[in-house]
Protein backbone atom coordinates (compact mmCIF):
# COMPACT_ATOMS: atom_id res chain seq x y z
CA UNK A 1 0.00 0.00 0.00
CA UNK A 2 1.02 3.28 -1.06
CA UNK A 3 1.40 6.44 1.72
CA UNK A 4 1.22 9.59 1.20
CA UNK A 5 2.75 12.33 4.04
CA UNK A 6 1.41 12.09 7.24
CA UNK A 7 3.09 15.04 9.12
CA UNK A 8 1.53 14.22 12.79
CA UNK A 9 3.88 10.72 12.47
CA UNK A 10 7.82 11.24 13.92
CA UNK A 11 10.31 10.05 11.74
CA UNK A 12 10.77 6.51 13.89
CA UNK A 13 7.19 5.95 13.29
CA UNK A 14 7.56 6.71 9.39
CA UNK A 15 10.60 4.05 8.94
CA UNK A 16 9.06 1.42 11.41
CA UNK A 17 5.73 1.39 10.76
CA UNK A 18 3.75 -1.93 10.46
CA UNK A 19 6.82 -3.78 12.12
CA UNK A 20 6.56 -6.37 14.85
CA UNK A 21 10.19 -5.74 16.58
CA UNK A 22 9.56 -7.21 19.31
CA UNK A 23 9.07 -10.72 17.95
CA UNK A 24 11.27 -9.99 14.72
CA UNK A 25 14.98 -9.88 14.45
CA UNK A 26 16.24 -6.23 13.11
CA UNK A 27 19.35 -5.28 11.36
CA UNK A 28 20.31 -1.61 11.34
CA UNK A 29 22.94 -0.65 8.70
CA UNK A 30 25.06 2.70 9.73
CA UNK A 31 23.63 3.17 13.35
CA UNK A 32 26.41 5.11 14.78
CA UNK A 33 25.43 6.98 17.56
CA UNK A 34 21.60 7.58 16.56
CA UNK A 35 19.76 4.00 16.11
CA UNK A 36 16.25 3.70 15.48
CA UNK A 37 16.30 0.12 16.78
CA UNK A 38 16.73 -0.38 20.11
CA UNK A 39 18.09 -3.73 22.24
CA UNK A 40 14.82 -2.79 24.72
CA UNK A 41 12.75 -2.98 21.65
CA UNK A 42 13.17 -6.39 20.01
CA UNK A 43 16.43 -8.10 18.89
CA UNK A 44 18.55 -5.80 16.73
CA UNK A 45 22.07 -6.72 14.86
CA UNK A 46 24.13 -3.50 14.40
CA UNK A 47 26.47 -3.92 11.19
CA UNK A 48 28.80 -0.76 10.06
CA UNK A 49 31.88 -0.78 7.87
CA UNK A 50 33.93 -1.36 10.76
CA UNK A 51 33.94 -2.12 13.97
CA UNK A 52 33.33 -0.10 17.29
CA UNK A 53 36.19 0.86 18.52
CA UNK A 54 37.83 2.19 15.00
CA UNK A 55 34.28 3.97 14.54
CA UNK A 56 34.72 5.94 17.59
CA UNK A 57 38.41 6.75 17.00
CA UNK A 58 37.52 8.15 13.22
CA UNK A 59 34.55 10.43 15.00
CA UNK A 60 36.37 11.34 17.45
CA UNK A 61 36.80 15.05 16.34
CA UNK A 62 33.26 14.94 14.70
CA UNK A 63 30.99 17.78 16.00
CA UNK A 64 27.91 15.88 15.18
CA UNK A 65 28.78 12.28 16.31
CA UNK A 66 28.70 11.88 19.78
CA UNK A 67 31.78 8.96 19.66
CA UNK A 68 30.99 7.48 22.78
CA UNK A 69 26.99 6.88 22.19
CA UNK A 70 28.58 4.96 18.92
CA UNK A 71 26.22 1.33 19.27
CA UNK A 72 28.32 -1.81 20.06
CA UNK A 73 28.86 -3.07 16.47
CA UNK A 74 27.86 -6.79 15.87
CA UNK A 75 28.99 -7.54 12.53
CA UNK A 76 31.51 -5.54 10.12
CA UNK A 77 30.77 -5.63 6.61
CA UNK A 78 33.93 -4.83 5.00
CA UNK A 79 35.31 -6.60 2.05
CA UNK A 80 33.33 -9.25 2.89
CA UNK A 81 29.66 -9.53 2.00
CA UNK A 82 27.00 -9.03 4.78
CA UNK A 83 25.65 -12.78 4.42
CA UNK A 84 29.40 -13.81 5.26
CA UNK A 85 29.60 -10.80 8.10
CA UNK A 86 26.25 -12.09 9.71
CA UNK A 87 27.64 -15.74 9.72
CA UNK A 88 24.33 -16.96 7.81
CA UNK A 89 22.32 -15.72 9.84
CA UNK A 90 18.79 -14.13 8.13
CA UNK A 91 16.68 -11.49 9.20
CA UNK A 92 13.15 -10.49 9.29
CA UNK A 93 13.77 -6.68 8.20
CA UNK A 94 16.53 -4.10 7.48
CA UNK A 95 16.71 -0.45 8.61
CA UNK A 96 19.38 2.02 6.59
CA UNK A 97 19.05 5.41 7.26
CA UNK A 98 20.85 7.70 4.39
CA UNK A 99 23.50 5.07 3.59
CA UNK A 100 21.93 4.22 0.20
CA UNK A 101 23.58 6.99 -1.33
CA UNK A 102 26.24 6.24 -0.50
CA UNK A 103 27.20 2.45 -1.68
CA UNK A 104 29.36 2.43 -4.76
CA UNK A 105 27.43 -0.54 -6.05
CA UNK A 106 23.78 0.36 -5.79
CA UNK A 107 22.52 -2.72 -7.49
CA UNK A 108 25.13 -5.19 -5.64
CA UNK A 109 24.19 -3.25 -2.22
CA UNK A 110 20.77 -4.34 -2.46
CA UNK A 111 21.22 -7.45 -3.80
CA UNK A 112 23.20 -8.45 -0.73
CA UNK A 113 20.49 -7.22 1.48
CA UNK A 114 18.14 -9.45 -0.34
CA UNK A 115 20.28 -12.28 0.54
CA UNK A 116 20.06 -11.80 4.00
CA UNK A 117 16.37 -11.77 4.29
CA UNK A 118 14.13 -14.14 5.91
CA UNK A 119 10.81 -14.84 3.16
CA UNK A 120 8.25 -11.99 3.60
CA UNK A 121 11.46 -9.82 5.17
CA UNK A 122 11.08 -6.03 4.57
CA UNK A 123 14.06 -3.31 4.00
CA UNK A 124 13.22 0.39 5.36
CA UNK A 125 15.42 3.14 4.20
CA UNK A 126 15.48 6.80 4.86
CA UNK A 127 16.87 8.45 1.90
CA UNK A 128 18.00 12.13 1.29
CA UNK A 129 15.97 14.35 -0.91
CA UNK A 130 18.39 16.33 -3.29
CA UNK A 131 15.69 19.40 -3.66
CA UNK A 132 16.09 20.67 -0.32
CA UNK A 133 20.03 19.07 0.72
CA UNK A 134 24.04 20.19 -0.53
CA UNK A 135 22.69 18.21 -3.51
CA UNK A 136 20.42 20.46 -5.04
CA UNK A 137 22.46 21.38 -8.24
CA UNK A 138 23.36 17.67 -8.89
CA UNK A 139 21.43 15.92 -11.24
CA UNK A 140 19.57 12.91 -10.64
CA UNK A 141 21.12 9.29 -10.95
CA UNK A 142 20.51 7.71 -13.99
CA UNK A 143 20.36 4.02 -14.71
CA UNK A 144 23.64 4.28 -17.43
CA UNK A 145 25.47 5.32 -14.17
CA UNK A 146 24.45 2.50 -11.70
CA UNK A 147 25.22 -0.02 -14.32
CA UNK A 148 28.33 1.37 -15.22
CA UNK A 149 28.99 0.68 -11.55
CA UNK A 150 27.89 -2.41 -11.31
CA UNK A 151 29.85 -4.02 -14.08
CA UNK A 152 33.02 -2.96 -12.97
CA UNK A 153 31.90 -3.86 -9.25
CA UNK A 154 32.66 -1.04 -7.73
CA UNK A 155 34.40 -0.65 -4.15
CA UNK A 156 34.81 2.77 -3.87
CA UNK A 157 33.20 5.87 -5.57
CA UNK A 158 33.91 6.39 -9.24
CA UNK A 159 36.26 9.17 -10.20
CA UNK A 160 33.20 11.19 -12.20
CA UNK A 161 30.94 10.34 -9.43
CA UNK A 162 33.99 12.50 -6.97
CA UNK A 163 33.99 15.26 -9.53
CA UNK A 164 30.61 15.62 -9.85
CA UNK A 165 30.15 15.50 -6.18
CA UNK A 166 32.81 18.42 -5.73
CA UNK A 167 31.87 21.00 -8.30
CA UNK A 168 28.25 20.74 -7.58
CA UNK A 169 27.35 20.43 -3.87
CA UNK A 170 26.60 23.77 -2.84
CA UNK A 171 25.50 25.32 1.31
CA UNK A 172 21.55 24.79 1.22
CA UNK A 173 19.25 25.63 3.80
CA UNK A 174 16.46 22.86 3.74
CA UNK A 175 13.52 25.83 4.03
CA UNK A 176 14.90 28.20 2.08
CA UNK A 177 14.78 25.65 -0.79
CA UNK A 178 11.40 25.14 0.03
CA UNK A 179 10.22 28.49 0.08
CA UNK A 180 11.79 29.35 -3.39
CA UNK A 181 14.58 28.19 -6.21
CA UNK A 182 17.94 28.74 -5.16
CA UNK A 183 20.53 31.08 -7.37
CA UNK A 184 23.23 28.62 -8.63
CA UNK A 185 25.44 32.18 -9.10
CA UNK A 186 25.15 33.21 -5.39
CA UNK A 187 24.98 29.91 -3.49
CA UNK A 188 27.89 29.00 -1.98
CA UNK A 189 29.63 26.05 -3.20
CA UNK A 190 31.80 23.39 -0.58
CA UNK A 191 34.51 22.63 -2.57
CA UNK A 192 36.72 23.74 -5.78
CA UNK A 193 37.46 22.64 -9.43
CA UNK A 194 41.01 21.71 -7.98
CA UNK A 195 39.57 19.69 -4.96
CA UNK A 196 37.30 17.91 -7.96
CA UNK A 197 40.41 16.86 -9.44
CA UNK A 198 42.60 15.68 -6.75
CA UNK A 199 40.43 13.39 -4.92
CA UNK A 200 39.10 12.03 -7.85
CA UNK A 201 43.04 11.40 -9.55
CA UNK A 202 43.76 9.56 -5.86
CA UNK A 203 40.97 7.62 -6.71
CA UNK A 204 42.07 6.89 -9.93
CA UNK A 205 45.41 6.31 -9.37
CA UNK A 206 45.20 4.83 -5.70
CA UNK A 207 41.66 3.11 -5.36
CA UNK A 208 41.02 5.74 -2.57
CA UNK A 209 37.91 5.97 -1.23
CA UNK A 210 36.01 9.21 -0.32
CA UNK A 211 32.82 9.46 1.50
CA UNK A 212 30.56 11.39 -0.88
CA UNK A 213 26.83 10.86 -1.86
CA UNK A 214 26.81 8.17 -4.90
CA UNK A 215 23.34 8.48 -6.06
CA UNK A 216 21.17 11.39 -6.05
CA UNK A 217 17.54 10.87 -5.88
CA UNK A 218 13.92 12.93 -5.40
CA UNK A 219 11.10 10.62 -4.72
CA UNK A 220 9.86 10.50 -8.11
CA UNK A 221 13.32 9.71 -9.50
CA UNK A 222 14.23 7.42 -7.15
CA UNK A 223 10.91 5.26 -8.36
CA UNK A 224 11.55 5.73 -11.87
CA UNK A 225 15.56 4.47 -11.46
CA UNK A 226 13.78 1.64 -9.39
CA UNK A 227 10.93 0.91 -11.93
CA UNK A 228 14.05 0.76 -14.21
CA UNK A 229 16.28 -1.73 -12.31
CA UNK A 230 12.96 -3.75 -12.25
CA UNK A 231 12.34 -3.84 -16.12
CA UNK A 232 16.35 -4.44 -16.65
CA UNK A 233 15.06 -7.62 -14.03
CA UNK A 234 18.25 -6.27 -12.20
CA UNK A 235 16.59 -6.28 -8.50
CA UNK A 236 13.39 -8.50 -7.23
CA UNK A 237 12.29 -5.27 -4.65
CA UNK A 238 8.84 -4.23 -4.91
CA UNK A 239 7.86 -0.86 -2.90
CA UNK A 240 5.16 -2.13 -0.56
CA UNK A 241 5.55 1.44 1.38
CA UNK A 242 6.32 5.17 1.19
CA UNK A 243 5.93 8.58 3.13
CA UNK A 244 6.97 11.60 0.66
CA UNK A 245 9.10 14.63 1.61
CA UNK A 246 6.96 16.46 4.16
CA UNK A 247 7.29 20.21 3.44
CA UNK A 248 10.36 21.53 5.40
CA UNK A 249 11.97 18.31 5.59
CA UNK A 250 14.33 16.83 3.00
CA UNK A 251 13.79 13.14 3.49
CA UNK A 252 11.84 10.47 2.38
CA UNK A 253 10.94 6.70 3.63
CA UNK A 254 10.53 3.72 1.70
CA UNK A 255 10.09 0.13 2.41
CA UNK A 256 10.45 -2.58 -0.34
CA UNK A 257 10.05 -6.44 0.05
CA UNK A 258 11.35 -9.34 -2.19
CA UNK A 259 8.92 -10.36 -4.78
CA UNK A 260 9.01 -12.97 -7.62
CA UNK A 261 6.42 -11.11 -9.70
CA UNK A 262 7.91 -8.98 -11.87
CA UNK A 263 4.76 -7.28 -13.42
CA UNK A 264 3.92 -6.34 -9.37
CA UNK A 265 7.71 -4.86 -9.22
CA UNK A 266 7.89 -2.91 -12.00
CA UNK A 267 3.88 -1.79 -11.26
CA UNK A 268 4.80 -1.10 -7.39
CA UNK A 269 7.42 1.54 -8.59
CA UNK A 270 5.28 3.18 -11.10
CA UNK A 271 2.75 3.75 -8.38
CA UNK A 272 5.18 5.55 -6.16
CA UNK A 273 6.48 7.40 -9.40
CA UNK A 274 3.10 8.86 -10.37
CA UNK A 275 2.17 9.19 -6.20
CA UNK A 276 4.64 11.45 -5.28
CA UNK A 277 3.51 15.11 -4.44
CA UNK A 278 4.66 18.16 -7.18
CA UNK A 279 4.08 20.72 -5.13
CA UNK A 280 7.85 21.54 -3.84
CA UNK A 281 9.15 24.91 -5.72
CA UNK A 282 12.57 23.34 -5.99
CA UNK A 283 14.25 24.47 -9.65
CA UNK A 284 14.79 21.37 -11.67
CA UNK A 285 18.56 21.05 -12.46
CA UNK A 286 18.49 21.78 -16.15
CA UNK A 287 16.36 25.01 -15.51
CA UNK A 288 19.53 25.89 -13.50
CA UNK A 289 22.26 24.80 -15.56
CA UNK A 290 20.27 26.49 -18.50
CA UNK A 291 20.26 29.55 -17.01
CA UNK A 292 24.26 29.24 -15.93
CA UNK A 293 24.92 28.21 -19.89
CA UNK A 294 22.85 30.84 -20.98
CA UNK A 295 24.73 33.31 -18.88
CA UNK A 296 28.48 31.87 -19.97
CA UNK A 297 27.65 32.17 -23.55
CA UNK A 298 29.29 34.47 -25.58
CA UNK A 299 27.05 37.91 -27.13
């Protein structure tokens, strides 16, 4: 069933709701210091990248992680892949809150989440809305981009991914892009054509990896490059589930579940795609780079 917003619910409620925790075994992917599944709840397995203690000493010096409310990790999934970190083990339903942008392998990520999922499991994600985040003058993911990933199997993000990342993220207040477009001329941008090019040569000529935002999605995109995977028969995730971007906020929830029905896949995704509200005044991102061409070409 398809949601629309539903302002009065807190964000917990929006990612959990219809689950039995306390008779179902969680995972939460990325917890850090903030989980939304708790031990007192219903039987939780925290898996991160690494494991507690390094977590804690890389936040350290991180205003807005609190290092030592960082959750005792259970399982690290590193190089390894999370049916191997969880020893086998399956689950009844995963939680990932804005960690699907960042996975260099979108289509391998949630493949391997699929494997780890007991039958009628659920996966809940929180993901990042690009019209009202440092996104906003980044264009939306397109398929030709997550299968370009896929086939080389990326570990780490793609040097054109970096780039883009750099030269586009920009300082955005979530309600001033609600109450109007942003200026791409007098927003502030975080980084520099030369920062562009270094991090993405070290990851070019290293294998470095740098912690930047992967995919960028709206609601509606993020069903259509869904609907898409579907079609391609490249994922078996139907969207059962979803809560749009409530105004002033800049995320939104989805929950998918494993199907076998492709027809109800690639149908689930086109509901959310034609569901999804239009009423956010947020500049599409060729109207901006129109204008900026526009205003770079020569009289």
């Amino acid at each position: 069933m398809i949601s629309t917003v539903r302002s009065s619910l807190t964000r917990k409620q929006k990612l959990l709701a219809g689950l039995n925790q306390k008779d179902s075994l969680g995972l939460e992917i990325g917890a850090l210091c903030r989980p939304f599944l708790l031990k007192d709840d219903g039987p939780v397995i925290y898996v991160d990248h690494a494991d507690t203690q390094t977590l804690r000493d890389k936040y350290k010096d991180d205003p807005n992680v609190h290092a030592d409310a960082i959750v005792e990790v259970d399982a690290v999934w590193g190089a390894n892949t999370l049916e191997q970190a969880l020893g086998g083990r399956q689950v009844d339903y995963v939680v990932a809150s804005h960690v699907i942008e960042h996975v260099p392998d979108l289509i391998a990520w949630l493949s391997e989440l699929r494997s780890v999922l007991n039958p009628g499991g659920e996966v809940r994600l929180i993901v990042p809305d690009k019209r009202f985040t440092f996104d906003y003058f980044r264009e939306e993911t397109r398929i030709a981009s997550v299968l370009y990933s896929n086939l080389i199997r990326a570990r780490v993000p793609q040097p054109q991914i970096l780039i883009d990342y750099c030269l586009n993220v920009a300082k955005v207040d979530c309600i001033s892009a609600w109450k109007s477009p942003l200026d791409p001329f007098s927003t502030e941008r975080h980084h520099d054509v030369k920062t562009a090019l270094d991090v993405a040569r070290d990851c070019l000529e290293n294998g470095a990896y740098h912690d930047v935002h992967c995919w960028v999605f709206s609601p509606r995109s993020f069903a259509r490059l869904f609907r898409e995977m579907a079609e391609l028969d490249l994922i078996d995730l139907a969207c059962v589930n979803f809560f749009d971007t409530a105004r002033n906020d800049m995320e939104f929830f989805v929950a998918l579940k494993p199907s076998n029905d492709k027809s109800h896949i690639v149908n689930s995704w086109r509901r959310m795609e034609t569901g999804v509200r239009d009423d956010a005044p947020g500049r599409p991102f060729w109207k901006a780079r129109r204008a900026l061409h526009f205003a770079l070409a020569p009289c």
